[in-house]
N, C-alpha and C. Protein backbone atom coordinates (compact mmCIF):
# COMPACT_ATOMS: atom_id res chain seq x y z
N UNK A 1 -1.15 27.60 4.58
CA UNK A 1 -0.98 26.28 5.17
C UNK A 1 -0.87 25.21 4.07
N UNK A 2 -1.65 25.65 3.17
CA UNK A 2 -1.74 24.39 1.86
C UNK A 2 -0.09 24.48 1.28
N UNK A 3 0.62 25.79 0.54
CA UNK A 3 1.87 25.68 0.43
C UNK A 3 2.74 25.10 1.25
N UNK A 4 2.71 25.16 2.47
CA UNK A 4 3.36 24.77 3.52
C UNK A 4 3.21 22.88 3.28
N UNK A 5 2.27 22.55 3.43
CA UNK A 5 1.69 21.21 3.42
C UNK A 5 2.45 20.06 2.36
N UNK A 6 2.49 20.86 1.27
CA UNK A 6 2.43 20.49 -0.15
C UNK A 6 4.03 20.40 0.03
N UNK A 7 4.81 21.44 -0.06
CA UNK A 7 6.25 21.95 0.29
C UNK A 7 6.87 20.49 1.16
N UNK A 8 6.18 20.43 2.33
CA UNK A 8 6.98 19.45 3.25
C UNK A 8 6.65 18.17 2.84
N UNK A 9 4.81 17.40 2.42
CA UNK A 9 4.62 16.41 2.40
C UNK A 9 4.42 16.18 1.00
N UNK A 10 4.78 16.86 -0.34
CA UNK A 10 4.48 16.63 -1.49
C UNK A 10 5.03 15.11 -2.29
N UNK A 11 5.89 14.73 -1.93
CA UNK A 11 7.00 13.32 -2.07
C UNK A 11 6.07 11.79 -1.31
N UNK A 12 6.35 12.87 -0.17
CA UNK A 12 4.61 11.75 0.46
C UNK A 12 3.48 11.46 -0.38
N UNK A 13 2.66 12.25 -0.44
CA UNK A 13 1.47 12.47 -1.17
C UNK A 13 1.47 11.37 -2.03
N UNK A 14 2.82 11.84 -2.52
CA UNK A 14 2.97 10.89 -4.24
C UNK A 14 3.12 9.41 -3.89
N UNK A 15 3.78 8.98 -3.18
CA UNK A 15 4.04 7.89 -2.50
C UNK A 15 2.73 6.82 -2.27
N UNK A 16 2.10 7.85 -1.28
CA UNK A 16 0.70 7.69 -0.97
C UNK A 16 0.04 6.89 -2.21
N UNK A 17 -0.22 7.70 -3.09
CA UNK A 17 -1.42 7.71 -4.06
C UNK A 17 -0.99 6.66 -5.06
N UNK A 18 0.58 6.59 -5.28
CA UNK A 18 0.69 5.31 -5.60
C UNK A 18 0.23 3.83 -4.78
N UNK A 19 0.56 4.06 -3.87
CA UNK A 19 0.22 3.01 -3.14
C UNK A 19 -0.96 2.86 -2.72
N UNK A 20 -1.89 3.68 -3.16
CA UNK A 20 -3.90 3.33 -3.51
C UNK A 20 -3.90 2.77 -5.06
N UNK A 21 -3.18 3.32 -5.52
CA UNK A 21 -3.73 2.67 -6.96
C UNK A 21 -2.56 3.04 -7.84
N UNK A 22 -2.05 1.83 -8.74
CA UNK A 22 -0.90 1.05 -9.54
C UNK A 22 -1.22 1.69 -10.90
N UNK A 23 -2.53 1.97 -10.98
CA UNK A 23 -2.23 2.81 -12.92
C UNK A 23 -2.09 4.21 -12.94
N UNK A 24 -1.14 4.37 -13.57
CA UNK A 24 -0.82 5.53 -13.57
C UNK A 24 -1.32 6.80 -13.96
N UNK A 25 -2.38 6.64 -14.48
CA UNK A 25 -3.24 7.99 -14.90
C UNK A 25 -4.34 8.16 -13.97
N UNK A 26 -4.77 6.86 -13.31
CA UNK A 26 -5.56 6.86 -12.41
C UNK A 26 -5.06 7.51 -10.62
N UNK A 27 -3.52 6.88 -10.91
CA UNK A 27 -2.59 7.69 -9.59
C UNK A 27 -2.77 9.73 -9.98
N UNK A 28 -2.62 9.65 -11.12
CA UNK A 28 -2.49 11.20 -11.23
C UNK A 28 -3.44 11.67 -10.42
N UNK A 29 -4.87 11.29 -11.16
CA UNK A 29 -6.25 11.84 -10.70
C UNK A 29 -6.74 11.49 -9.08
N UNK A 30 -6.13 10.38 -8.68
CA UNK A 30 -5.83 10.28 -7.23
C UNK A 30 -5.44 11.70 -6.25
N UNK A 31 -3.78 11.60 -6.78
CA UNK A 31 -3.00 12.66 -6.38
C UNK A 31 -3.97 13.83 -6.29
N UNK A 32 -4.46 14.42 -7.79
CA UNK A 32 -5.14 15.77 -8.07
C UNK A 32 -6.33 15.86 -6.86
N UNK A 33 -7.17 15.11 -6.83
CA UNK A 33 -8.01 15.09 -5.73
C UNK A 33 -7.51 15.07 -4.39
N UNK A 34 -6.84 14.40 -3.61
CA UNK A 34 -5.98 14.38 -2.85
C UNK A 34 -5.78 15.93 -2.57
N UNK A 35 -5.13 16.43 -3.09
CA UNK A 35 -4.43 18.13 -3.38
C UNK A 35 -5.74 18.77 -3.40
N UNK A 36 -6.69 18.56 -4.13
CA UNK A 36 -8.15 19.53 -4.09
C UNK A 36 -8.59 19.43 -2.47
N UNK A 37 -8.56 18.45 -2.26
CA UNK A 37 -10.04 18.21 -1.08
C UNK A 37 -8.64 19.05 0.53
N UNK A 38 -7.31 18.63 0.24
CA UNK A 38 -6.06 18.99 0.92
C UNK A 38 -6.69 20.87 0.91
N UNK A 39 -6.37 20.96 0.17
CA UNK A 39 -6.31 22.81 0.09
C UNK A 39 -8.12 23.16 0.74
N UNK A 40 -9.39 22.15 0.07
CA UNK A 40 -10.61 22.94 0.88
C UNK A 40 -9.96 22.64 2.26
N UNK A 41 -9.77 21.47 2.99
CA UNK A 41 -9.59 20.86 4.56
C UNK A 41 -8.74 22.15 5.30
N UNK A 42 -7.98 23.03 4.80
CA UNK A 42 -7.22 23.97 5.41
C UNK A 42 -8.41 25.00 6.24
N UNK A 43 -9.53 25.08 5.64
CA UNK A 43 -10.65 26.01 6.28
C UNK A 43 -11.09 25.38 7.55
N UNK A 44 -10.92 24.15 7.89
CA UNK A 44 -11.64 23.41 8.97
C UNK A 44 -10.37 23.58 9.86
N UNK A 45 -8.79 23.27 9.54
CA UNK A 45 -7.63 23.06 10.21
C UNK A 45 -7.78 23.70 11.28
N UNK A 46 -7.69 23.35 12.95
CA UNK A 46 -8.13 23.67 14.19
C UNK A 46 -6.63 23.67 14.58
N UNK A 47 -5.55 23.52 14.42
CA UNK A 47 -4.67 22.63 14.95
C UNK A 47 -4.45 22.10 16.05
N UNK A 48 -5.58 21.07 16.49
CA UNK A 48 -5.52 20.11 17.55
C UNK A 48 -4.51 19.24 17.17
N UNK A 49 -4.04 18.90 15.93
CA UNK A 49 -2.89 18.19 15.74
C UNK A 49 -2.04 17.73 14.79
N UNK A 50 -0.79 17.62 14.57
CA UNK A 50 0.10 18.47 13.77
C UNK A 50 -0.34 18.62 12.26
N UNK A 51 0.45 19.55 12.29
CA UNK A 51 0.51 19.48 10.36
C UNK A 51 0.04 18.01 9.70
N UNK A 52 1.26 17.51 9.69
CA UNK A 52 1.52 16.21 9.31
C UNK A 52 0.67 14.94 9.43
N UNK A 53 -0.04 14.98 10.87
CA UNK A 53 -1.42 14.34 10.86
C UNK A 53 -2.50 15.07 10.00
N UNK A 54 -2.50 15.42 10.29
CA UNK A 54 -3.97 16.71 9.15
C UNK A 54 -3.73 15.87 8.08
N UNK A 55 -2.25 16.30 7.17
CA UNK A 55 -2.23 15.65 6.04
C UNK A 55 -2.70 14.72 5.18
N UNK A 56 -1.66 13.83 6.54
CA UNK A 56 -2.03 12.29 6.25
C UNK A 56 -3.49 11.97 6.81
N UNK A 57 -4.36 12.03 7.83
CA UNK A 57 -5.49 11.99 7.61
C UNK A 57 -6.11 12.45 6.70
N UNK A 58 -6.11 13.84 5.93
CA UNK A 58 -6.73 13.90 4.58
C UNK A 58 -6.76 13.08 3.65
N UNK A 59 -5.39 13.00 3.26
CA UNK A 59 -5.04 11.94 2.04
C UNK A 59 -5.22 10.54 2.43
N UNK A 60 -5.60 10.06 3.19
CA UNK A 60 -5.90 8.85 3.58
C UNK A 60 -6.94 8.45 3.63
N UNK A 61 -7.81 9.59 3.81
CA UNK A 61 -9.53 9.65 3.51
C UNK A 61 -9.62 10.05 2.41
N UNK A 62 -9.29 10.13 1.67
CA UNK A 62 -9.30 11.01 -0.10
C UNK A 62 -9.19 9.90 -0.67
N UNK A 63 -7.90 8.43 -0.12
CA UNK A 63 -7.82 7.72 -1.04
C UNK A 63 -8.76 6.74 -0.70
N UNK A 64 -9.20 6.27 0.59
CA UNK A 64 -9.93 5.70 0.94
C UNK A 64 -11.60 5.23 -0.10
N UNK A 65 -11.83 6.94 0.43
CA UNK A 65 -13.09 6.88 -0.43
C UNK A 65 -13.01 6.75 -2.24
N UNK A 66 -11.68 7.01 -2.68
CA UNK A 66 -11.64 6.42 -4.15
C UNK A 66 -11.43 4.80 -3.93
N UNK A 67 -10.68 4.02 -3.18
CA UNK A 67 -10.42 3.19 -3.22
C UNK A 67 -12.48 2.67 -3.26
N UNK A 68 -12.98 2.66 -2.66
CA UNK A 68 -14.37 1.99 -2.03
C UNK A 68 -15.03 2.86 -3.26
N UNK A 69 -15.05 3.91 -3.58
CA UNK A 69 -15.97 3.92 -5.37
C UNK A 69 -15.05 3.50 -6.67
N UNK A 70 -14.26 2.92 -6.25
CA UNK A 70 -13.53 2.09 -7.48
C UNK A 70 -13.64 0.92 -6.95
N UNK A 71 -14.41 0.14 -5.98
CA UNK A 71 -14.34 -1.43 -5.74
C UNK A 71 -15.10 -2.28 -6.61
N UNK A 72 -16.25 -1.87 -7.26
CA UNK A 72 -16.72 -2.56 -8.10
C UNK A 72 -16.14 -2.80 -9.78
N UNK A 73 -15.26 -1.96 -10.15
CA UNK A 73 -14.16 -1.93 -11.37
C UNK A 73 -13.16 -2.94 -10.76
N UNK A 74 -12.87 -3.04 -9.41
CA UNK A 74 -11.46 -4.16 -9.15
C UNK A 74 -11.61 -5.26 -8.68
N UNK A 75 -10.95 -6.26 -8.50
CA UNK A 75 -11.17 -7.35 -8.03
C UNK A 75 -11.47 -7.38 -6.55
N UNK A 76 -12.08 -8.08 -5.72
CA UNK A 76 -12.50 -8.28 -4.28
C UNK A 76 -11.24 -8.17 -3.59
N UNK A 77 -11.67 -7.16 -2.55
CA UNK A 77 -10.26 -6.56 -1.42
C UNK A 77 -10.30 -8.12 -0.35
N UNK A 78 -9.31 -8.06 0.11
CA UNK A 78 -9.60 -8.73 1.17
C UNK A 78 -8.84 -8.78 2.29
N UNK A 79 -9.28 -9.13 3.67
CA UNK A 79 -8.76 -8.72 4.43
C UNK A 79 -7.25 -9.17 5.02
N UNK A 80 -6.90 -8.83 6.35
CA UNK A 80 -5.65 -10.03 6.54
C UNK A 80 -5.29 -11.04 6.77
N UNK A 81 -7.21 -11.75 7.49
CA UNK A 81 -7.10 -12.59 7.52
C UNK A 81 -7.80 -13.62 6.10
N UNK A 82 -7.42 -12.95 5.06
CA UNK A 82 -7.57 -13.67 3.92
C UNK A 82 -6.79 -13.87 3.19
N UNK A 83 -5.70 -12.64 3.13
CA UNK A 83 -4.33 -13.08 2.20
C UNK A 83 -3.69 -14.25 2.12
N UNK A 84 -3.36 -15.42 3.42
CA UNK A 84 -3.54 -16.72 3.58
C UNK A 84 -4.18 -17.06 2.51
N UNK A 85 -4.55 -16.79 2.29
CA UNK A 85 -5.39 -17.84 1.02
C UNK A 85 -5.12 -17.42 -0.76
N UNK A 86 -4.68 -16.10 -0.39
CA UNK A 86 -4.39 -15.62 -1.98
C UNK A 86 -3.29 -17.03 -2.86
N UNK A 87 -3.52 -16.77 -4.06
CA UNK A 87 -2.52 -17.57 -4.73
C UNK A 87 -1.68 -16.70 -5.22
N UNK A 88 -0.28 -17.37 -5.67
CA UNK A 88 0.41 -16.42 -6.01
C UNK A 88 0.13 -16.05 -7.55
N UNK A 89 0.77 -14.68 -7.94
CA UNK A 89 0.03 -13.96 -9.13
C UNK A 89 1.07 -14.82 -10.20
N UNK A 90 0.89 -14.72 -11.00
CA UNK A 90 1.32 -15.42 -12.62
C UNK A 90 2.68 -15.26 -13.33
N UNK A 91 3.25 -14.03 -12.40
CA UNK A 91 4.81 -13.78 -13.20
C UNK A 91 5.45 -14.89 -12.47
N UNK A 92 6.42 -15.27 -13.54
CA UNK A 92 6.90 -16.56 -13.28
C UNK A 92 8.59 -16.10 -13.45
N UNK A 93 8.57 -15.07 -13.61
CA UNK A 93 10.51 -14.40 -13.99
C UNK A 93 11.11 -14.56 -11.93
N UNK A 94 11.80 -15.00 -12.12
CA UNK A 94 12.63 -14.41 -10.80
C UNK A 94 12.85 -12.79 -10.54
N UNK A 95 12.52 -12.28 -9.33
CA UNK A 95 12.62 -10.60 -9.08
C UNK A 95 14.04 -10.25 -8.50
N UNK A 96 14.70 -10.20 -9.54
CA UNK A 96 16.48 -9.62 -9.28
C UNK A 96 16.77 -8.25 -9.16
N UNK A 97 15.64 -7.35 -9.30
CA UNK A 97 15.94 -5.72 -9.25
C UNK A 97 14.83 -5.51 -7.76
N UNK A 98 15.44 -4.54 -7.07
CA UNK A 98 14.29 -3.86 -5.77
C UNK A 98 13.70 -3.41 -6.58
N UNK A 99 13.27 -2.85 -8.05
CA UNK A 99 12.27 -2.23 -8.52
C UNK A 99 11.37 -3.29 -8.74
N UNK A 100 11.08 -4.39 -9.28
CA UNK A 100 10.64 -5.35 -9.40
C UNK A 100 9.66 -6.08 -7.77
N UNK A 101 11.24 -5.93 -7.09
CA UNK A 101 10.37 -6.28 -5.47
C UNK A 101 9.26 -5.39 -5.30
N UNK A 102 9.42 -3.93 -5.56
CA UNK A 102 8.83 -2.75 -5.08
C UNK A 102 7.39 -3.00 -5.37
N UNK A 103 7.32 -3.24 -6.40
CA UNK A 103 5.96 -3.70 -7.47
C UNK A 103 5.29 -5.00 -7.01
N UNK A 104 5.42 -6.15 -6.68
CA UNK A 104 5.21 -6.55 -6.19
C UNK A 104 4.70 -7.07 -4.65
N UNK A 105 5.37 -6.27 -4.43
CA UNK A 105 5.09 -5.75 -2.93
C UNK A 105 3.43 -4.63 -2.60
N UNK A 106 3.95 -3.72 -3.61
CA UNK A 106 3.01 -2.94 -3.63
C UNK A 106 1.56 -3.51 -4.46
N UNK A 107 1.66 -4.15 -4.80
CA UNK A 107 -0.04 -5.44 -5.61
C UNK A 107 0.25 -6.06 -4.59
N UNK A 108 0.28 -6.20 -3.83
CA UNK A 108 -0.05 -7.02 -2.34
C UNK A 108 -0.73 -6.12 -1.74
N UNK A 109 -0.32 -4.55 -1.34
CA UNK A 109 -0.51 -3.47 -0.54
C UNK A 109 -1.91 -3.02 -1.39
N UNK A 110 -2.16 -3.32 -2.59
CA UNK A 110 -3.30 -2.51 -3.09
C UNK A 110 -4.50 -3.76 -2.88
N UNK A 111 -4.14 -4.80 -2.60
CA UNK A 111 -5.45 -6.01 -2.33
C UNK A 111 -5.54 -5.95 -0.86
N UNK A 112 -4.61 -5.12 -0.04
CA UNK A 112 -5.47 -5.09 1.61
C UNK A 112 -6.60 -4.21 1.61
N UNK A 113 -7.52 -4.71 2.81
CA UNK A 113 -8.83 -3.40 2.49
C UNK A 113 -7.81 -2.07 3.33
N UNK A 114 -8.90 -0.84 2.85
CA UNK A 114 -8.78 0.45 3.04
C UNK A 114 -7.32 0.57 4.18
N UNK A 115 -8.41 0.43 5.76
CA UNK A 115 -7.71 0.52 6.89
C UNK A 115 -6.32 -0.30 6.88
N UNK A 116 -6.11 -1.33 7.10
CA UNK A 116 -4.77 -2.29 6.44
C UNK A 116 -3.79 -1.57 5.40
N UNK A 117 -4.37 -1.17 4.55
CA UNK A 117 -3.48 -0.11 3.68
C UNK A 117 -3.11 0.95 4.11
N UNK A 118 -3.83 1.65 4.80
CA UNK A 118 -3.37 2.76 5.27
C UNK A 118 -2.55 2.99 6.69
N UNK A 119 -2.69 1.63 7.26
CA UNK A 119 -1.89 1.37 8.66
C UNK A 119 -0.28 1.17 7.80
N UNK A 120 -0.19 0.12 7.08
CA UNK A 120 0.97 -0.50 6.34
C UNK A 120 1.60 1.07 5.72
N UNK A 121 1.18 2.04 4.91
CA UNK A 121 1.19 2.60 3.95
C UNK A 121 2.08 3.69 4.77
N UNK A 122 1.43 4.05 5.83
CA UNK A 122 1.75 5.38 6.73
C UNK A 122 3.22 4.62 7.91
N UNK A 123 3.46 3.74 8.20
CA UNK A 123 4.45 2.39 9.03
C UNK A 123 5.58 2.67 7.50
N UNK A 124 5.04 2.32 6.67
CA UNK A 124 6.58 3.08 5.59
C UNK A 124 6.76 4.22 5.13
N UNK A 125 6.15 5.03 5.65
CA UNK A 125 6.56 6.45 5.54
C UNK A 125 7.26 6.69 6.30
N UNK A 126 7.34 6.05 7.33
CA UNK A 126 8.31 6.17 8.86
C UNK A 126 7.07 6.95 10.04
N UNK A 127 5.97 6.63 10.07
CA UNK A 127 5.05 7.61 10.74
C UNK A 127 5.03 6.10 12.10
N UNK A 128 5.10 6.79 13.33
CA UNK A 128 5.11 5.97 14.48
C UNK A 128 3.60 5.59 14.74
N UNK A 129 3.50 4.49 15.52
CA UNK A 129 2.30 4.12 16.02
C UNK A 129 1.38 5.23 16.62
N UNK A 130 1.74 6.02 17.61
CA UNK A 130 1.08 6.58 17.91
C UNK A 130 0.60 7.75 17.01
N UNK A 131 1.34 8.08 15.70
CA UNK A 131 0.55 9.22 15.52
C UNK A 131 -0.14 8.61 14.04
N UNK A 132 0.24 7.19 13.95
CA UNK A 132 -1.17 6.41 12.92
C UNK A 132 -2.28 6.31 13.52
N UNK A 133 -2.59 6.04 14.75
CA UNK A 133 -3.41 5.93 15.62
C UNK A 133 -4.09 7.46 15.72
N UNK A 134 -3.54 8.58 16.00
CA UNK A 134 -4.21 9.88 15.34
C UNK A 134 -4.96 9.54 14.46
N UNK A 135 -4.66 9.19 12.74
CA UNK A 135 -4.76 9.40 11.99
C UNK A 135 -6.14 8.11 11.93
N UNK A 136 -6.38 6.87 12.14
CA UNK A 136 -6.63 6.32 11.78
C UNK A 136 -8.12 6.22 13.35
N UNK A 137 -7.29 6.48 14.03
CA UNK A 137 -8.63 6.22 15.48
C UNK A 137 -8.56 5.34 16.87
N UNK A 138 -7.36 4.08 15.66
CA UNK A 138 -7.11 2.93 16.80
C UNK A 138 -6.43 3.11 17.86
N UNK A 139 -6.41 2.25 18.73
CA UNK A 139 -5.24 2.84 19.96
C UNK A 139 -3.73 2.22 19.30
N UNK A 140 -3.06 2.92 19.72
CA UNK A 140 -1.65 2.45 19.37
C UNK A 140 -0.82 0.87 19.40
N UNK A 141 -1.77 0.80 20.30
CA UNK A 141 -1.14 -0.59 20.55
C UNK A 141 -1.86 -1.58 19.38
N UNK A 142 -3.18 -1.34 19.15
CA UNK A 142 -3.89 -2.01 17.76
C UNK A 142 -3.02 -1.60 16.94
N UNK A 143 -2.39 -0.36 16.68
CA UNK A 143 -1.64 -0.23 15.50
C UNK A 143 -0.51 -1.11 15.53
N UNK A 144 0.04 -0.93 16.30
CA UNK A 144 1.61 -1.89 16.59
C UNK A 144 1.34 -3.07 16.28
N UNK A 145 -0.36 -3.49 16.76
CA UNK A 145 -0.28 -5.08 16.46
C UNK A 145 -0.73 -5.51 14.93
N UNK A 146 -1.83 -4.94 14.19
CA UNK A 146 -1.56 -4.67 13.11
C UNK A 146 -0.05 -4.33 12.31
N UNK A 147 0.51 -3.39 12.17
CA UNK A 147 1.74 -3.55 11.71
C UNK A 147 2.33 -4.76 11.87
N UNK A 148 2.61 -5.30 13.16
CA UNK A 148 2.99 -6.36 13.12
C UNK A 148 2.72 -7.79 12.51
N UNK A 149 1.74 -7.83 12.34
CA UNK A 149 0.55 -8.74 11.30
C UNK A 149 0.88 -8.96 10.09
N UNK A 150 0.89 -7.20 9.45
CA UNK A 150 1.10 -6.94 8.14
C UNK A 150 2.00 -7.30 7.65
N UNK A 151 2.92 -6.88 8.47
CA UNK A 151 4.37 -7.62 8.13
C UNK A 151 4.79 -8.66 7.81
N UNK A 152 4.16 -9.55 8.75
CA UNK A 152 4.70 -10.93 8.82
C UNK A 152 3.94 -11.63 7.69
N UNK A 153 2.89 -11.18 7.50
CA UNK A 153 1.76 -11.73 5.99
C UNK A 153 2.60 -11.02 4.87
N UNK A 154 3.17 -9.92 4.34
CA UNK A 154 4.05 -9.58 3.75
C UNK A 154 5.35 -10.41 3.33
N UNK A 155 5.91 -10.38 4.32
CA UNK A 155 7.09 -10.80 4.28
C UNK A 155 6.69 -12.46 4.00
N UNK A 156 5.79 -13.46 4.44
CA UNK A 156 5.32 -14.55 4.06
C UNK A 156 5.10 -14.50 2.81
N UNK A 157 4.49 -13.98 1.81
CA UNK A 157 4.03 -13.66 0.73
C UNK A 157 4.83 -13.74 0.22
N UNK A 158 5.84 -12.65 0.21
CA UNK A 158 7.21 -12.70 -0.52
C UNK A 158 8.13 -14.01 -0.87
N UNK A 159 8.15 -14.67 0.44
CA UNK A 159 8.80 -15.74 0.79
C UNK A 159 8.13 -17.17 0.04
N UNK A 160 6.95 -17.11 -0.35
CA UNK A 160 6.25 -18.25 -0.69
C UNK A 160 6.09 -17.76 -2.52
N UNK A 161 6.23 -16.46 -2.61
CA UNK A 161 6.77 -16.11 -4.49
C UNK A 161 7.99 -16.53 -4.45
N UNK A 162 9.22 -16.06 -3.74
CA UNK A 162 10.40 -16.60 -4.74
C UNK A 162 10.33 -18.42 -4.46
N UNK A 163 10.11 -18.99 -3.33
CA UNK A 163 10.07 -20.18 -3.19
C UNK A 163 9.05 -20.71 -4.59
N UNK A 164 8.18 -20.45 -5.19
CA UNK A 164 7.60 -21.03 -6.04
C UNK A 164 7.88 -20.37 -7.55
N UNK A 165 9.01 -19.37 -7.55
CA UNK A 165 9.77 -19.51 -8.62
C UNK A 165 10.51 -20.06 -8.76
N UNK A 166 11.22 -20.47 -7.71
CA UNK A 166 12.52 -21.12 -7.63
C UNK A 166 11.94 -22.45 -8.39
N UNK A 167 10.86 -23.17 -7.75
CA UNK A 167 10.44 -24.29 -7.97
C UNK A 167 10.13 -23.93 -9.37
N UNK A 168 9.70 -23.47 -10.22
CA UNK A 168 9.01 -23.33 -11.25
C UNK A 168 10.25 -23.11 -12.25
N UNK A 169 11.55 -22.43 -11.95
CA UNK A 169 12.58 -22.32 -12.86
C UNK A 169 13.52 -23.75 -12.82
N UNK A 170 13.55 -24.43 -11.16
CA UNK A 170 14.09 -25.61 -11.63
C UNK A 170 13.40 -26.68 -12.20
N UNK A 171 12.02 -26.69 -12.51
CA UNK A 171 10.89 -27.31 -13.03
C UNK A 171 11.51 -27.14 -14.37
N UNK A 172 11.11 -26.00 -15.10
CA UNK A 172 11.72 -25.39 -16.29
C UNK A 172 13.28 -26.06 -16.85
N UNK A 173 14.03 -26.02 -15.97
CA UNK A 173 15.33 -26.84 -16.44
C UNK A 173 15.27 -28.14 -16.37
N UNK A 174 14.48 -28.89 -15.59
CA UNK A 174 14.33 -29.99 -15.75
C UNK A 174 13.88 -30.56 -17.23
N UNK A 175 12.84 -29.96 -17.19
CA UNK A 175 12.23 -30.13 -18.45
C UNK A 175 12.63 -30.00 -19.56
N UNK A 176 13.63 -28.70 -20.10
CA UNK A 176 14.69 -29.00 -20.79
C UNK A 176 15.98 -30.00 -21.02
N UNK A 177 16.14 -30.37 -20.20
CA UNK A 177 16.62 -31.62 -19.94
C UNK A 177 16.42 -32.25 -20.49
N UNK A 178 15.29 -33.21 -20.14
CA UNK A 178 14.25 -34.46 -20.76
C UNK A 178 14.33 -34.23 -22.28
N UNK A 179 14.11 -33.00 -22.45
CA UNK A 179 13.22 -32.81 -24.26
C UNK A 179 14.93 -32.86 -25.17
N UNK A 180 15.84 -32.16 -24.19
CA UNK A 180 17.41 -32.18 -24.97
C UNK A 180 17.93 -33.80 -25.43
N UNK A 181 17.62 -35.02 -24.11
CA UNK A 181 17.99 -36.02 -24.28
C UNK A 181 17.48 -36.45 -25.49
């Protein structure tokens, strides 16, 4: 079952564990655990429900609980109804590559708490409401409305970085300006 697991959701996994945590040696050891605690969980596997839930409930509790014994090394999580209040982070370049968006996007996704991350996280994997709601406990319709939340605080976020680059690069030319005259 673990080959099987690994075989279909291994691309996932990786996905996943990036999207708990942004350094990369720390994603490895993510992943590796992930895959350990994956292969014991096959002894319990009942299959009340699919593969694919199993999975992702494993790895979602794998990262979970690293995420919450790495909270005191990171800065304060916070919830959704706090991102409203975040400021925006310090890069001041305009984001002209989707790799750039990606990254950014994803340091947004690593300051939601646990549950929030893992609703958002599993919604871009392409996993439907109802079987996040497997995975997570809520009823579906909490999921839908969450997702929907996430989104729109997302996509706000985004929208209020390039708006305050924009401002900050025509700031920048202005100012060249002045100092040229």
């Amino acid at each position: 079952m673990y080959e099987q697991a690994v075989e279909t959701y291994s691309s996932a996994l990786d996905r996943l564990a990036r999207a708990y945590e942004l350094d990369a040696e720390a994603c490895r050891d993510l992943l590796q655990e992930i895959h350990f605690h994956l292969w014991r969980s096959f002894a319990n596997f009942d299959q009340r429900c699919s593969l694919r839930t199993w999975v992702y409930r494993v790895a979602h509790n794998v990262a979970t609980a690293h995420v919450i014994r790495q909270q005191r090394l990171r800065e304060r999580l916070v919830n959704l109804e706090d991102v409203d209040s975040l400021e925006a982070g310090n890069q001041t370049e305009l984001a002209v590559s989707q790799g750039h968006a990606l990254e950014r996007l994803s340091a947004l996704i690593q300051r939601l708490k646990p549950l929030d991350r893992q609703i958002i996280v599993s919604y871009l994997e392409g996993m439907p409401a109802i079987a996040i709601s497997e995975i997570t406990g809520l009823s579906p319709a909490n999921i839908a409305m969450k997702i929907h939340r996430i989104k729109k605080l997302l996509q706000r976020w985004l929208d209020e970085k390039r708006f305050d680059e924009k401002r900050f690069s025509e700031k920048g030319l202005g100012e060249e300006r002045v100092h040229a005259q």
